[in-house]
N, C-alpha and C. Protein backbone atom coordinates (compact mmCIF):
# COMPACT_ATOMS: atom_id res chain seq x y z
N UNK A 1 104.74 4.71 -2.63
CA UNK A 1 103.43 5.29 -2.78
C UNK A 1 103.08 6.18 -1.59
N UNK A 2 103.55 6.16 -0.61
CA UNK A 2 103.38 6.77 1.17
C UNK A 2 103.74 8.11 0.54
N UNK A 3 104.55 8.09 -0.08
CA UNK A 3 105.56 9.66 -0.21
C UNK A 3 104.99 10.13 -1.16
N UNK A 4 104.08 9.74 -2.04
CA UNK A 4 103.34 10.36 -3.12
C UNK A 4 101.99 11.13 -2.78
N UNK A 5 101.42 10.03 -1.96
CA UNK A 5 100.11 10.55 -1.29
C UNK A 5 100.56 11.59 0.12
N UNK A 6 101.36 11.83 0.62
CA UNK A 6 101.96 12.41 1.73
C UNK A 6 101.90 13.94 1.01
N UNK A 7 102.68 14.06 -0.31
CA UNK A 7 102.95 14.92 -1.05
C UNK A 7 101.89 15.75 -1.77
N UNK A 8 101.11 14.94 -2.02
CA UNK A 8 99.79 15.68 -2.83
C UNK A 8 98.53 15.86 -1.72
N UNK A 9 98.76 14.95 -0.47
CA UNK A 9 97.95 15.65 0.67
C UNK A 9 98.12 16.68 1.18
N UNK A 10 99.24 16.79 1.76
CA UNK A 10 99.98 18.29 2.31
C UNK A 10 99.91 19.46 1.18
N UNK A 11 100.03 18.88 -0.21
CA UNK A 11 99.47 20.54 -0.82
C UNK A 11 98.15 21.08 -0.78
N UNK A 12 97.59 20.27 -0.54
CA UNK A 12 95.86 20.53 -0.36
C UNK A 12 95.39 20.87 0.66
N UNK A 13 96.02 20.14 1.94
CA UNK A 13 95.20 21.08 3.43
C UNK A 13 95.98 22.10 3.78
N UNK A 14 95.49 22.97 5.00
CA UNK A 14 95.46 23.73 5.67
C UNK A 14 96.41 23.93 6.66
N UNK A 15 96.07 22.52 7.32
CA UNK A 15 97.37 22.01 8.11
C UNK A 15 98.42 20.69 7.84
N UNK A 16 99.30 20.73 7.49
CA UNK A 16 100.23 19.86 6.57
C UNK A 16 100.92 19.13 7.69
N UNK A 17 101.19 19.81 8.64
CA UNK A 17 101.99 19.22 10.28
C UNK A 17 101.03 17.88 10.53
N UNK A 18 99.71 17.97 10.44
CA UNK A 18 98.32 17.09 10.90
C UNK A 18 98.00 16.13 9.66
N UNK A 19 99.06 16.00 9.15
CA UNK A 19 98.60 14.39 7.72
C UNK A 19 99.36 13.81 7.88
N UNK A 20 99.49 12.31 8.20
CA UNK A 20 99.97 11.21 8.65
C UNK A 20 99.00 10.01 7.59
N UNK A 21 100.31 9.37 6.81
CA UNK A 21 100.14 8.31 5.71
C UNK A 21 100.82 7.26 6.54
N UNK A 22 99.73 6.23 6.28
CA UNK A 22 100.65 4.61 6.96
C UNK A 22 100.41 3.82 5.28
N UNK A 23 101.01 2.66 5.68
CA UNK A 23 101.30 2.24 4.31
C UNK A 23 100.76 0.82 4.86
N UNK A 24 100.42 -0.55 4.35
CA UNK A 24 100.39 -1.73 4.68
C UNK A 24 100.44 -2.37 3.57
N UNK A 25 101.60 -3.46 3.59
CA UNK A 25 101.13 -3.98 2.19
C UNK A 25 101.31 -5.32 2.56
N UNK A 26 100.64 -6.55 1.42
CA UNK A 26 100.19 -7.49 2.14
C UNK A 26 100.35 -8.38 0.36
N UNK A 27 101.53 -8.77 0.10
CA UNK A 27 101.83 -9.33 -0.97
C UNK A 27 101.88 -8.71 -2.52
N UNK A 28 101.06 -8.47 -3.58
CA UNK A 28 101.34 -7.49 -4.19
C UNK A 28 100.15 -6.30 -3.90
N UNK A 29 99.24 -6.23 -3.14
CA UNK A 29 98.57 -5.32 -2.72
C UNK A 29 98.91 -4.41 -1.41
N UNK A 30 98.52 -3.10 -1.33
CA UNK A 30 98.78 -2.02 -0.54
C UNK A 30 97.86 -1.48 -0.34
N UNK A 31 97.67 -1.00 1.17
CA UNK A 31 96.66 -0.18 1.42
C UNK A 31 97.47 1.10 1.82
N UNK A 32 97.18 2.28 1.04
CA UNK A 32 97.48 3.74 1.86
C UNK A 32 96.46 4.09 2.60
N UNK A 33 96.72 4.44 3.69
CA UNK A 33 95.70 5.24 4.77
C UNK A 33 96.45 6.49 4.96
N UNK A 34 95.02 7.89 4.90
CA UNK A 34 95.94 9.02 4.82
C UNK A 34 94.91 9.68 6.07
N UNK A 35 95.31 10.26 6.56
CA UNK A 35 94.56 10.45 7.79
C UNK A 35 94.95 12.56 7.92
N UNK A 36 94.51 13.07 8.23
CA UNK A 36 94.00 15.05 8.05
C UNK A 36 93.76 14.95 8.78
N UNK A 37 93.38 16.26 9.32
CA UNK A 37 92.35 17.41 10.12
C UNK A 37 91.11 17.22 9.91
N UNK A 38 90.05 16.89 10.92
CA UNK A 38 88.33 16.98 10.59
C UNK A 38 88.26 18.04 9.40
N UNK A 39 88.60 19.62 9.90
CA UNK A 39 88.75 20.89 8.87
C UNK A 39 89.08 20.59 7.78
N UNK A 40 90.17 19.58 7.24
CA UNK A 40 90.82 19.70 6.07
C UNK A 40 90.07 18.80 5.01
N UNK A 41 89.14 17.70 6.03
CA UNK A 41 88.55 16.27 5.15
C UNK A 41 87.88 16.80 3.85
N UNK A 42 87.26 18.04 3.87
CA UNK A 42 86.33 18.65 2.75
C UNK A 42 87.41 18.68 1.67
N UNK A 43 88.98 18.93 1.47
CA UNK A 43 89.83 19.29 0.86
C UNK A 43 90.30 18.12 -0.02
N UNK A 44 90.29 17.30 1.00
CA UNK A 44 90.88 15.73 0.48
C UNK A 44 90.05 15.26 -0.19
N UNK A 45 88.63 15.21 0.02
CA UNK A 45 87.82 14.39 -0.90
C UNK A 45 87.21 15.11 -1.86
N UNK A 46 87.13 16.44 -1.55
CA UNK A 46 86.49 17.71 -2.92
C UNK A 46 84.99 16.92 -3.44
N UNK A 47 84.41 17.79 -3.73
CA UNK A 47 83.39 17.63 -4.54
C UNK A 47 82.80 16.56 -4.86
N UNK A 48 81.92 16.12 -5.21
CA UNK A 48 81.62 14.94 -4.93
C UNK A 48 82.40 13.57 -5.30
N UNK A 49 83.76 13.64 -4.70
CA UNK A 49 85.19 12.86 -3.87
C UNK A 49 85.33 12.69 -5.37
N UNK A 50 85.54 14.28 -6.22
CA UNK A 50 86.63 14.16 -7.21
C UNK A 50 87.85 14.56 -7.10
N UNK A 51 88.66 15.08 -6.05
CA UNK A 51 89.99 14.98 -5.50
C UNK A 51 90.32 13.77 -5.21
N UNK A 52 89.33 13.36 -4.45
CA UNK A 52 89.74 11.66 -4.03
C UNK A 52 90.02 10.57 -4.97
N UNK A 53 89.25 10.99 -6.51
CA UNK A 53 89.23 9.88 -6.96
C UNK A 53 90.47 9.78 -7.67
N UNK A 54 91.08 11.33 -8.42
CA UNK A 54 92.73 12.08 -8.91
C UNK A 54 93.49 11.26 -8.10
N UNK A 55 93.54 11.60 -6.89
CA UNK A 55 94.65 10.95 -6.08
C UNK A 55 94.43 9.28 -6.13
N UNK A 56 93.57 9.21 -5.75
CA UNK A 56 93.43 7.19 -6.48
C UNK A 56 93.88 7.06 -7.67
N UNK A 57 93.44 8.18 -8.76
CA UNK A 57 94.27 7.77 -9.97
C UNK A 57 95.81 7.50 -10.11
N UNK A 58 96.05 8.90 -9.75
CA UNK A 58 97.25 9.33 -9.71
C UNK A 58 98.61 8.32 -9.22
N UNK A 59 98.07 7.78 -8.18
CA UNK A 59 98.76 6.37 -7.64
C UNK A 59 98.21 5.20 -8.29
N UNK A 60 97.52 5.34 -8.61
CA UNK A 60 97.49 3.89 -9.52
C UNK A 60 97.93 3.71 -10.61
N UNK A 61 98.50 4.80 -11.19
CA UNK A 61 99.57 4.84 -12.81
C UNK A 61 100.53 4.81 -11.98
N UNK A 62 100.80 5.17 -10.76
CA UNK A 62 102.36 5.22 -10.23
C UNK A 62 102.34 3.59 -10.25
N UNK A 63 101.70 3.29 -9.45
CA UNK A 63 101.76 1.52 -8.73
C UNK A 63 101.80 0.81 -9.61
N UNK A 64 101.36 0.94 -10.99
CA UNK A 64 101.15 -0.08 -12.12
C UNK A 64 102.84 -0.51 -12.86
N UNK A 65 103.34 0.23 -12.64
CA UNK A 65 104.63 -0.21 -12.82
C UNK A 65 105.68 -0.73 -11.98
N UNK A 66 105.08 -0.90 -11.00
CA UNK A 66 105.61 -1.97 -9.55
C UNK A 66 105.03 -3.03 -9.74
N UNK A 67 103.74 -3.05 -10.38
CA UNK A 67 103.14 -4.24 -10.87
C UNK A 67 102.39 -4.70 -9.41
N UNK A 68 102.09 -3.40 -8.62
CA UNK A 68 101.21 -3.86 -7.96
C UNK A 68 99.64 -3.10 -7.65
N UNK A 69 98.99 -3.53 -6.69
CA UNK A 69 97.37 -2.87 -6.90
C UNK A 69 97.66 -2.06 -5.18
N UNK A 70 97.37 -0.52 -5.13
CA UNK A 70 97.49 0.28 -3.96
C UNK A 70 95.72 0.72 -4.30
N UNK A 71 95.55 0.31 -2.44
CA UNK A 71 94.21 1.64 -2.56
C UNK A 71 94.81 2.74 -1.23
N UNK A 72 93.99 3.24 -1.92
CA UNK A 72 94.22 4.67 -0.92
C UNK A 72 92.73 4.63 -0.05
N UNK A 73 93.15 4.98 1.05
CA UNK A 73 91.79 5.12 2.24
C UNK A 73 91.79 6.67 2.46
N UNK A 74 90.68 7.46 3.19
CA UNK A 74 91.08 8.71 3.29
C UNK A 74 90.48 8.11 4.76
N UNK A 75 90.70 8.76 5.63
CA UNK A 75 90.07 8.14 7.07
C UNK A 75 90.30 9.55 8.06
């Protein structure tokens, strides 16, 4: 899931060198933390955080067939 959200972050900002995904997972749950540019945060969360919520989707049809539950943080 790191490499998914890594992937669809970096197409969206500005600066792609400056996004750093950590991963933690803690039995069948995962936390992604995706961390940008102050500049880029408007990009990641869009509109009223309907980018944010795509990319929560987006990994959560991925994760459902690992059979596990990922959230994504934007931080």
């Amino acid at each position: 899931m790191k490499e998914l959200v890594e992937v669809i972050a970096k197409a969206l900002v500005d600066n792609p060198e400056e996004v750093v995904v950590t991963e933690k997972a803690e039995g069948k749950n995962v936390t992604v933390e995706l961390h940008v540019a102050p500049a880029d945060m408007g990009k990641v969360i869009g509109k009223q955080g309907r980018i944010a919520k795509a990319i929560r989707s987006v990994v959560k049809a991925a994760s459902s067939k690992d059979n596990k539950r990922v959230d994504v943080e934007i931080i």
